[in-house]
Protein backbone atom coordinates (compact mmCIF):
# COMPACT_ATOMS: atom_id res chain seq x y z
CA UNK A 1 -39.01 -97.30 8.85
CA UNK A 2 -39.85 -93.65 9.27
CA UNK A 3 -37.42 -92.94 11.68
CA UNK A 4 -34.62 -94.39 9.90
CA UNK A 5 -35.33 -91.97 7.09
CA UNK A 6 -35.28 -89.19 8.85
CA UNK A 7 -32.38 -90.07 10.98
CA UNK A 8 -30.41 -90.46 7.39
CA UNK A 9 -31.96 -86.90 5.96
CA UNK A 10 -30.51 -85.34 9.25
CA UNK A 11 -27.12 -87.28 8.81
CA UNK A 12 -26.97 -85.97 5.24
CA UNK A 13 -28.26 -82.33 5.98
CA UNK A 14 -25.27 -82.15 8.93
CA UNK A 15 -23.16 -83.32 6.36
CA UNK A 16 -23.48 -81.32 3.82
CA UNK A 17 -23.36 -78.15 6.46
CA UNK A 18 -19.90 -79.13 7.64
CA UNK A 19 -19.23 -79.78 3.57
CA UNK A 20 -20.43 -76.25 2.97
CA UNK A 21 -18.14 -74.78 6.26
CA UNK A 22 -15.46 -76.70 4.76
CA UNK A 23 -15.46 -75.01 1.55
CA UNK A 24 -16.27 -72.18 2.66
CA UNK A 25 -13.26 -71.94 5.40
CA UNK A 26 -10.95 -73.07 2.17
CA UNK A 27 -12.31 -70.70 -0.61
CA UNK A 28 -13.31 -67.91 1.28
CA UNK A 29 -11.35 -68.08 4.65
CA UNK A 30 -11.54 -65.41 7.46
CA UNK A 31 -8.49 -63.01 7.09
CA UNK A 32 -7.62 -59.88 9.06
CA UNK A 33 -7.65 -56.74 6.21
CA UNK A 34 -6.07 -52.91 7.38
CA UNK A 35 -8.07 -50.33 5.44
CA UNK A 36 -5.55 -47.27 5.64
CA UNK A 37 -6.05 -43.42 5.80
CA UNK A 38 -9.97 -43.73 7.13
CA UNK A 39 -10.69 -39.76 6.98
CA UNK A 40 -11.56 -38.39 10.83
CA UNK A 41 -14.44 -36.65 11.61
CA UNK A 42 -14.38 -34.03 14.87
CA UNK A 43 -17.97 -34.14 16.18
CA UNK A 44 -19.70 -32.06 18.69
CA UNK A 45 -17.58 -28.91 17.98
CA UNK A 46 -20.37 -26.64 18.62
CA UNK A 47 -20.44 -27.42 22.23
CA UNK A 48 -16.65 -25.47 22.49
CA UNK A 49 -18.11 -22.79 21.31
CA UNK A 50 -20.79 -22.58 23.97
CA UNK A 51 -17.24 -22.94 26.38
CA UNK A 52 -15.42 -20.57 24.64
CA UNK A 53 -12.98 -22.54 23.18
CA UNK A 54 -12.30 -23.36 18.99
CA UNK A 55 -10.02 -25.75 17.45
CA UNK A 56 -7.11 -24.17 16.40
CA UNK A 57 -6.25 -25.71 13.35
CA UNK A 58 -8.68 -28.19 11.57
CA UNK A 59 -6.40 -31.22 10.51
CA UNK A 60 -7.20 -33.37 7.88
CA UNK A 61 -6.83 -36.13 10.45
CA UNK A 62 -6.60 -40.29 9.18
CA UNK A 63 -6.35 -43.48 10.87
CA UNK A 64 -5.58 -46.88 10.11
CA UNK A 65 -8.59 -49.18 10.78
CA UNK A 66 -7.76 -53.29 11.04
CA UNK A 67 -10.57 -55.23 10.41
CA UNK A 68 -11.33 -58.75 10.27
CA UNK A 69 -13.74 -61.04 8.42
CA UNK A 70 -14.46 -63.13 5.42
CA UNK A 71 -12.45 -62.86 2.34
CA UNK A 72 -15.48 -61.60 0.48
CA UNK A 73 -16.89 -59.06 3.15
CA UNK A 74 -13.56 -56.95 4.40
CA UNK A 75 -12.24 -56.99 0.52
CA UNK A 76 -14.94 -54.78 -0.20
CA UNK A 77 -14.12 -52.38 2.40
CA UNK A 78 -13.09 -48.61 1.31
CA UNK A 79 -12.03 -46.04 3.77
CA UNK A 80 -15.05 -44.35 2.55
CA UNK A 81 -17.42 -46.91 3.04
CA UNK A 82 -16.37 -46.48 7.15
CA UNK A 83 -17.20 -43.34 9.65
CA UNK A 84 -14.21 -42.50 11.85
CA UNK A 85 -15.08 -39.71 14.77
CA UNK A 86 -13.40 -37.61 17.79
CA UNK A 87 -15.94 -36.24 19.86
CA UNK A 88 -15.11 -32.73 21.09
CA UNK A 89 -17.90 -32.64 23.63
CA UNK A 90 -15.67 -33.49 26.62
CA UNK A 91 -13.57 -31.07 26.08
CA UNK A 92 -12.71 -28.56 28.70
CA UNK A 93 -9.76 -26.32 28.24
CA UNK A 94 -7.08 -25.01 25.92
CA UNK A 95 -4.02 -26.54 24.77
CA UNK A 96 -3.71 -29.33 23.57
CA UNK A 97 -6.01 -32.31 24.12
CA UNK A 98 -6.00 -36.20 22.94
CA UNK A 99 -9.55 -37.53 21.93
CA UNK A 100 -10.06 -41.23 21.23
CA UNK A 101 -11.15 -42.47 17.76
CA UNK A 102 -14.30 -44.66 17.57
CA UNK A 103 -14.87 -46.46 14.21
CA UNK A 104 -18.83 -47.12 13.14
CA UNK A 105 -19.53 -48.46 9.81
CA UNK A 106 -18.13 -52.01 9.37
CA UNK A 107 -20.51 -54.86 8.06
CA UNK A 108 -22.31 -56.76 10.34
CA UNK A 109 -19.79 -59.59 9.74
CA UNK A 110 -17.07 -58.03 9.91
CA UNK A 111 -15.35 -57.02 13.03
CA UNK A 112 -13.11 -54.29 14.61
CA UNK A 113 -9.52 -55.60 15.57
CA UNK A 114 -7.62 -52.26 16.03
CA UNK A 115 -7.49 -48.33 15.22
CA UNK A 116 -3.89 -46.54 14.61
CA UNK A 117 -3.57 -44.48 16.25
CA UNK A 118 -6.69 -44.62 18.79
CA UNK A 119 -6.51 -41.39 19.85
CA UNK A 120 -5.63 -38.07 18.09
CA UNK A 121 -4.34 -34.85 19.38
CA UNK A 122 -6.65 -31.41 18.84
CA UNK A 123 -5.01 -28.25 19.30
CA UNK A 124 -7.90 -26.15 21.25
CA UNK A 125 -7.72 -22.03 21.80
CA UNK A 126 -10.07 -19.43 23.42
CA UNK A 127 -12.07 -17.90 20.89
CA UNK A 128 -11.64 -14.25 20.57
CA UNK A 129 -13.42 -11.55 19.27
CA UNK A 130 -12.79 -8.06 17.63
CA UNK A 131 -13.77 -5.32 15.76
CA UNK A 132 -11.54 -4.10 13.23
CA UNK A 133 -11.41 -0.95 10.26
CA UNK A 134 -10.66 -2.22 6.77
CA UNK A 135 -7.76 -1.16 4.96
CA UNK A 136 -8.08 -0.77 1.28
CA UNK A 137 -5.45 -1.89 -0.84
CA UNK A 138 -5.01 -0.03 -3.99
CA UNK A 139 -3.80 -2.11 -7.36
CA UNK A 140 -2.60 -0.39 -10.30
CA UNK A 141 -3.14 3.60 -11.44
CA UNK A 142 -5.79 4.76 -13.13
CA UNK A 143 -5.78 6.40 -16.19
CA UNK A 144 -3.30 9.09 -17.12
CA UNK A 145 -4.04 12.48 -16.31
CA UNK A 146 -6.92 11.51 -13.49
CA UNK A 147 -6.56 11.17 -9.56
CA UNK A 148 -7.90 9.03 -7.10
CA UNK A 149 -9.57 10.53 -3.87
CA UNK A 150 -9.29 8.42 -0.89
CA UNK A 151 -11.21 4.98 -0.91
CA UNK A 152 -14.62 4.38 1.51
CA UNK A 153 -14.80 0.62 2.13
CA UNK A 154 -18.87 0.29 3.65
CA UNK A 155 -18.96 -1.39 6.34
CA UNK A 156 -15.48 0.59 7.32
CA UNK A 157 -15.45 -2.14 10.36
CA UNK A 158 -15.42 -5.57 10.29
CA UNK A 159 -15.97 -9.02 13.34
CA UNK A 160 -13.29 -11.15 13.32
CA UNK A 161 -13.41 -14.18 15.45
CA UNK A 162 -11.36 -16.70 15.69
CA UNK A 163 -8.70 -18.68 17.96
CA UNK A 164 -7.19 -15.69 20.60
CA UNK A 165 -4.01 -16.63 19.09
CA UNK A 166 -4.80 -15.74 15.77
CA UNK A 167 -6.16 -12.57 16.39
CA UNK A 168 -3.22 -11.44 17.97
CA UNK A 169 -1.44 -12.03 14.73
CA UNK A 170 -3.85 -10.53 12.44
CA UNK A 171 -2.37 -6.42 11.87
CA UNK A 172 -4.87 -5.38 9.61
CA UNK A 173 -8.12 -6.24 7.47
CA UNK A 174 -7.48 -5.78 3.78
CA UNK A 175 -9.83 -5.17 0.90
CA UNK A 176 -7.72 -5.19 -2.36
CA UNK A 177 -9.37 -3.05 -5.15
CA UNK A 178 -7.84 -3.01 -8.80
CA UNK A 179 -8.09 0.81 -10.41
CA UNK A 180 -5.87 0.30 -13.15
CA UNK A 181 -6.85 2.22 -16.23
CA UNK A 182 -9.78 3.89 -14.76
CA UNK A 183 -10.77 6.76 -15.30
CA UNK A 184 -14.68 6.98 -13.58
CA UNK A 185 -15.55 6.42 -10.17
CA UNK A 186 -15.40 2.42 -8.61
CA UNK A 187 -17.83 1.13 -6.93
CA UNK A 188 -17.00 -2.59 -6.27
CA UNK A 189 -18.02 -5.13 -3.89
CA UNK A 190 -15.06 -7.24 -2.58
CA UNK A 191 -13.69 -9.82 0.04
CA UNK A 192 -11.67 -9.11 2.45
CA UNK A 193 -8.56 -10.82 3.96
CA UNK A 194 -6.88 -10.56 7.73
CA UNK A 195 -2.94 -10.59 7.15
CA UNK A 196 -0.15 -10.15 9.29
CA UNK A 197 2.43 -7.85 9.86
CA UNK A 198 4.24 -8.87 7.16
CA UNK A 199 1.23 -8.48 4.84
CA UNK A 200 0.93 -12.71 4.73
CA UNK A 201 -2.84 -14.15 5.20
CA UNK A 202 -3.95 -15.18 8.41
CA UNK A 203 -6.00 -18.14 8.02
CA UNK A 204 -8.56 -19.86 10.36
CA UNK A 205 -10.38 -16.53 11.32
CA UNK A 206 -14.24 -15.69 10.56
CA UNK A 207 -14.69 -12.33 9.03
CA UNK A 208 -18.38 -10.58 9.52
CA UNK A 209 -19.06 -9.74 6.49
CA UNK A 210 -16.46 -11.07 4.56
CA UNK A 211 -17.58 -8.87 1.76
CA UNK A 212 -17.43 -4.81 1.89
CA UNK A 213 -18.29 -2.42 -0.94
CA UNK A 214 -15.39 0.13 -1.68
CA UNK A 215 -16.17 3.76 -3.33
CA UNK A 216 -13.14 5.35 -5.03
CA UNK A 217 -14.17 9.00 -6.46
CA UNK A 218 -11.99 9.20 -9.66
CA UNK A 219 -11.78 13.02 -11.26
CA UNK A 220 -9.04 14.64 -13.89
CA UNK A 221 -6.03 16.25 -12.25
CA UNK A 222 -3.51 18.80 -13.27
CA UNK A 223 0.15 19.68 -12.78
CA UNK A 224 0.55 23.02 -11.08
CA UNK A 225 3.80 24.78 -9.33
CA UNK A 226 3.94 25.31 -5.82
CA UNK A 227 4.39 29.23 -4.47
CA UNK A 228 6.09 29.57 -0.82
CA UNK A 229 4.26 32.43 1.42
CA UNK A 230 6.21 34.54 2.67
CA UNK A 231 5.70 37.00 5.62
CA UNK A 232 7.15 39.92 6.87
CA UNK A 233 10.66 41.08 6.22
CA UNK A 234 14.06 39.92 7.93
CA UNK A 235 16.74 42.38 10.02
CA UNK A 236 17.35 45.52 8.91
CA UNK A 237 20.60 44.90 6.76
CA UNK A 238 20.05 41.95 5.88
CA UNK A 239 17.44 40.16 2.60
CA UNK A 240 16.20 37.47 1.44
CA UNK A 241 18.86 35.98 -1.13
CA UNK A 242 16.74 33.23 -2.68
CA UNK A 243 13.47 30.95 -1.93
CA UNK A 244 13.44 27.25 -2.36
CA UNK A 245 10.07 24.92 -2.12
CA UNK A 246 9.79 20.95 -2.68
CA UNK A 247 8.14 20.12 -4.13
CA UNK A 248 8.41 22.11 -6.97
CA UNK A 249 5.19 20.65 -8.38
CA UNK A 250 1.88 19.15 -7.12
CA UNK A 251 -0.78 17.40 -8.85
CA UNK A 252 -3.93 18.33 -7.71
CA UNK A 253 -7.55 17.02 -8.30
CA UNK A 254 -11.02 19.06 -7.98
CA UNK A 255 -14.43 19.19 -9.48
CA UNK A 256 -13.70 19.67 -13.36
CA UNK A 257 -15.45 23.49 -13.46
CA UNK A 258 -12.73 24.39 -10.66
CA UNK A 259 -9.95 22.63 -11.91
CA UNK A 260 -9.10 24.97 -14.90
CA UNK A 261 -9.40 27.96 -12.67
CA UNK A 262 -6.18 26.91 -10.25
CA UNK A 263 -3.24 28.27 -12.12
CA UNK A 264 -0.81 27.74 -8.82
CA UNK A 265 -1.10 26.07 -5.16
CA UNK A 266 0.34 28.31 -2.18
CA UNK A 267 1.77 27.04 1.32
CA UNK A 268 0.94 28.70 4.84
CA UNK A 269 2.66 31.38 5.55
CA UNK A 270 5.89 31.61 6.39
CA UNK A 271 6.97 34.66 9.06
CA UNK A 272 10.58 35.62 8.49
CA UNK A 273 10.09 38.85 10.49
CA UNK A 274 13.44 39.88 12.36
CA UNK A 275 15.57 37.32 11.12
CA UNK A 276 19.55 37.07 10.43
CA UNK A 277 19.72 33.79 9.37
CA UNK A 278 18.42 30.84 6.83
CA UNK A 279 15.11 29.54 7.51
CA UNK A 280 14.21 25.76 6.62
CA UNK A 281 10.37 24.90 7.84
CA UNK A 282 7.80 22.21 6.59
CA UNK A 283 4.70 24.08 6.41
CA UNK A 284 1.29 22.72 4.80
CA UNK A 285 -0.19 23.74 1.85
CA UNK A 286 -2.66 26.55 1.35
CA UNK A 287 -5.53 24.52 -0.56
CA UNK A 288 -8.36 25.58 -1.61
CA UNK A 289 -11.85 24.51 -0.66
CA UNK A 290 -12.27 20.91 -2.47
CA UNK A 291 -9.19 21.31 -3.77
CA UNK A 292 -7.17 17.68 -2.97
CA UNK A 293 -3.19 16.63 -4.13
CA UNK A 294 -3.10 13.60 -5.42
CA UNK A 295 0.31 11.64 -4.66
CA UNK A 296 1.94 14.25 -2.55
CA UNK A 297 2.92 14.76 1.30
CA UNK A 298 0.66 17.42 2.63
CA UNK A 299 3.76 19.43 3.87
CA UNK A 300 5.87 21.86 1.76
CA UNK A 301 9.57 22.16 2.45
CA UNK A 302 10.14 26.00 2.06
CA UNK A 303 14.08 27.39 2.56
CA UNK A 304 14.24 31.26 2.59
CA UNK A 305 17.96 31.81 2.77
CA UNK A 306 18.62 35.43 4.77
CA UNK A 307 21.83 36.75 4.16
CA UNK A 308 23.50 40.25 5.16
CA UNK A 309 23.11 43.08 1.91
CA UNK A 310 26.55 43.74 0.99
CA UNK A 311 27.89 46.23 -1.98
CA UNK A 312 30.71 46.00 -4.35
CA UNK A 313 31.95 48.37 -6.88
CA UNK A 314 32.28 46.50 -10.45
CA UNK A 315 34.51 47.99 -13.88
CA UNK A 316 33.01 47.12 -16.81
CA UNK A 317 34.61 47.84 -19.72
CA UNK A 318 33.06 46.54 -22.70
CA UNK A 319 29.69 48.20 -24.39
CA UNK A 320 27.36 46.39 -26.69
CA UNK A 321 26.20 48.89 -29.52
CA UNK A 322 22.73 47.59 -30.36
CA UNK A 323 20.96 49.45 -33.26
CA UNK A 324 24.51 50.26 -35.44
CA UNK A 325 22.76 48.49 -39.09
CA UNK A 326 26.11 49.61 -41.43
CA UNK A 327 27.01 52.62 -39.13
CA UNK A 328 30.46 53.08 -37.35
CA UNK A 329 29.97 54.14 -33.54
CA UNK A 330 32.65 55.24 -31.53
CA UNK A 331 32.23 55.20 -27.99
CA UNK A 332 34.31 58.02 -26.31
CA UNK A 333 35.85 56.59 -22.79
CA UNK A 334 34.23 53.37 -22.54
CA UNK A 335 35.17 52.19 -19.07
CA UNK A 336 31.79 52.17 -16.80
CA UNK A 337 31.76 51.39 -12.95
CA UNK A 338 29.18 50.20 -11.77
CA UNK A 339 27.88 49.94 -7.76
CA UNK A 340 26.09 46.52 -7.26
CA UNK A 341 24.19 45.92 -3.84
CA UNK A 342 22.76 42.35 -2.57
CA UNK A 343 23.52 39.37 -0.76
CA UNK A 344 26.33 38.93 0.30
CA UNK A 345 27.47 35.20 -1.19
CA UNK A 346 26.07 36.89 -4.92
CA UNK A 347 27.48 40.12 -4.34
CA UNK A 348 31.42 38.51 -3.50
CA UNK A 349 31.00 36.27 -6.52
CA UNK A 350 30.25 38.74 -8.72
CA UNK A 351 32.20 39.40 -11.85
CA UNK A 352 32.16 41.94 -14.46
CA UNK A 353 31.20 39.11 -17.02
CA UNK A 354 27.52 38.74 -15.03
CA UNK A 355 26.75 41.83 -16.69
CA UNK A 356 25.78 43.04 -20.05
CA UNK A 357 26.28 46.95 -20.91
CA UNK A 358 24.31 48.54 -23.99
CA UNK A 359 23.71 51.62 -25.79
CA UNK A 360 20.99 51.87 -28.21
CA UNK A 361 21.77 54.05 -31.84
CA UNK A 362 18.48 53.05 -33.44
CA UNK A 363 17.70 55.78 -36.10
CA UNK A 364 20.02 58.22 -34.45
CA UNK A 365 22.04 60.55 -37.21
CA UNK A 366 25.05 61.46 -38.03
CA UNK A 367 26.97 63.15 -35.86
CA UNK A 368 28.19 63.01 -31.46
CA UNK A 369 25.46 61.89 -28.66
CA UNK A 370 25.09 61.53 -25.07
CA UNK A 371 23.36 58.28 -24.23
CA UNK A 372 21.96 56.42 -21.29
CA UNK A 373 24.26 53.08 -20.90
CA UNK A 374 21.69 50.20 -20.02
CA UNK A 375 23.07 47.44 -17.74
CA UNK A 376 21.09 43.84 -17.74
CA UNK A 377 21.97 40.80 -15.39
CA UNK A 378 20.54 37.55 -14.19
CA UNK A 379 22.24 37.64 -10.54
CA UNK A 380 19.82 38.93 -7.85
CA UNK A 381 21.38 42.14 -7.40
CA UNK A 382 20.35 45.62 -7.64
CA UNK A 383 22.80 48.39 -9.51
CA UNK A 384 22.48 51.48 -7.35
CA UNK A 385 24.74 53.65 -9.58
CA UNK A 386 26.10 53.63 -13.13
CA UNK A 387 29.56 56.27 -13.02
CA UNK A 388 29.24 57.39 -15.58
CA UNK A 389 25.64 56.64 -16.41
CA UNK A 390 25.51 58.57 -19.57
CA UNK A 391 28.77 57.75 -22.60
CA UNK A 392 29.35 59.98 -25.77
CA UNK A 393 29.29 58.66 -29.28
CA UNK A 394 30.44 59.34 -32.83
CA UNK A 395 27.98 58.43 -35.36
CA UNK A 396 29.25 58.21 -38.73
């Protein structure tokens, strides 16, 4: 009797198993399930570096993972609940390189069917090294009527490291600085940036430090003219006709108890000794200790133009009366000539209307007087003879 009720429990307890398999196999059936764009993970990547070698351009790398399992279990799957790696550690050399995906993760029921795509390709470069001076980028102006002196970036060197490739890109290390408005010294920590030729960031590259202090020394300025030097004197018959400097101007920048004092800036000497002809030269300027320009070449352009001295006999024959008040003045034979010496383009163009004649009557009397005619003009010439230099007038 015992037996038989155990035999029927273990009938019943079989039965209700393959009951409870049935169910389950109709409500919650195995299925396969793709969970897509399951983030990769390079591992290992430390052992290039012991190599010499650097990935050259961390992807954001994803795979499709196909799973399968119960309804229930792979439903609940998120590509964030599962760990996808490459494992760098094999490899070897540069170039490219194709590293198999493994998948770890899943739940315990749940099993791996596929990955897509198993393997992923890893662009791999030597590493490369170099030191490099930082370039500081000024933003801006500072305030009106003050000058920058050049910016000292501390460290004035940088390490940057990175794929060799890379680095052969990178033209220079920039620290950008904004002085606009300023008008005391900056003192600013800031990052810097490796950029191409065409001023564009390079990207995937260490910089050691990546942070530099810059020191720009900001003092007043002032607006000065520039005065050629010139040396010695050119062939005998011939002169300097006229001197010609650009700029015309410099702004220049110096301690404020100095700055006050500089009433003109000078260039280097210029030796015209013995010469027949123009002279053009680019010559520096003549600065004064501490003295800097601010936003100017530090060459002059000086032209000395040298011409032969010629002379030419003007007739002038109107005379200004200067000092007349009510009085009538008559001058007796008015016509003047006049010898005029210079260079020789001034001295051809020459007219008698460059010239201004004058006799002065102030608080003479009545009556006849011999007086000195005065001749002004703006040409550079020299008069080397009035005929006649002294004119008779009627005062009445």
């Amino acid at each position: 009797m015992l037996t038989k009720d155990f035999t029927i429990k273990l009938l019943s307890l079989v039965l209700a198993f393959l009951l409870w398999l049935y169910v389950m196999g109709e409500e919650n059936p195995e299925i396969p399930y793709e969970i897509s764009n399951v983030p990769v993970k390079l591992i290992n990547s430390d052992t290039l570096e012991k190599k010499g070698l650097i990935v050259l351009d961390e992807k954001n790398y994803t795979v499709n993972v196909k799973v399968k399992g119960r309804r229930s279990d792979v439903l609940n799957i998120a590509a964030q609940n599962i760990s996808a790696f490459a494992d760098l550690s094999r490899v070897n050399s540069n170039g490219t390189n194709v590293i198999p995906v493994t998948v770890e993760g899943l739940p315990r029921n749940v099993s791996l069917v596929s990955i897509n795509p198993s393997e992923i390709k890893v662009e791999i470069d030597n590493i490369a090294k170099t030191q490099m001076p930082v370039t500081v980028k000024v933003i801006g102006n500072v305030m009106d009527g003050y000058a920058m002196q050049p910016a000292v970036p501390t460290p004035g060197e940088v390490l940057v490291i990175g794929p060799e490739s890379k680095i052969n890109l990178i033209k220079n290390v920039i620290a950008g600085v904004n002085v606009s408005y300023k008008k005391e010294d900056v003192k600013i920590s800031v990052p810097v940036v490796a950029v191409d030729r065409e001023g564009k960031e390079v990207k995937g590259v260490t910089i050691t430090p990546n942070l530099v202090e810059v020191y720009i020394p900001v003092n007043k300025s002032i607006r000065v003219p520039v005065v050629p030097k010139i040396f010695g004197k050119p062939m005998e018959g011939y002169m300097i006709a006229s001197v010609n400097v650009l700029p015309e101007y410099v702004y220049i920048t110096v301690d404020e108890t100095v700055l006050n004092t500089i009433k003109s800036i000078s260039t280097k000497q210029i030796d015209i000794s013995g010469k027949n002809e123009p002279v053009t030269e680019n010559v520096p300027f003549d600065l004064p200790d501490g003295v800097k320009l601010v936003k100017s070449d530090i060459n002059a352009k000086v032209y000395v133009d040298i011409q032969k001295i010629a002379t030419k006999e003007i007739t002038i024959s109107n005379i200004d009366i200067r000092g007349a008040d009510n009085k009538n003045v008559v001058i007796q034979n008015p016509d003047l000539v006049i010898t005029i010496s210079g260079p020789e383009s001034v001295v051809n163009g020459a007219t008698a209307s460059d010239f201004n004649a004058y006799i002065d009557v102030t608080n003479l009397p009545m009556g006849d007087h011999s007086l000195t005619v005065n001749i002004n003009t703006n040409l550079n010439l020299q008069i080397i003879r009035i005929k006649p230099d002294k004119v008779t007038v009627n005062i009445q």
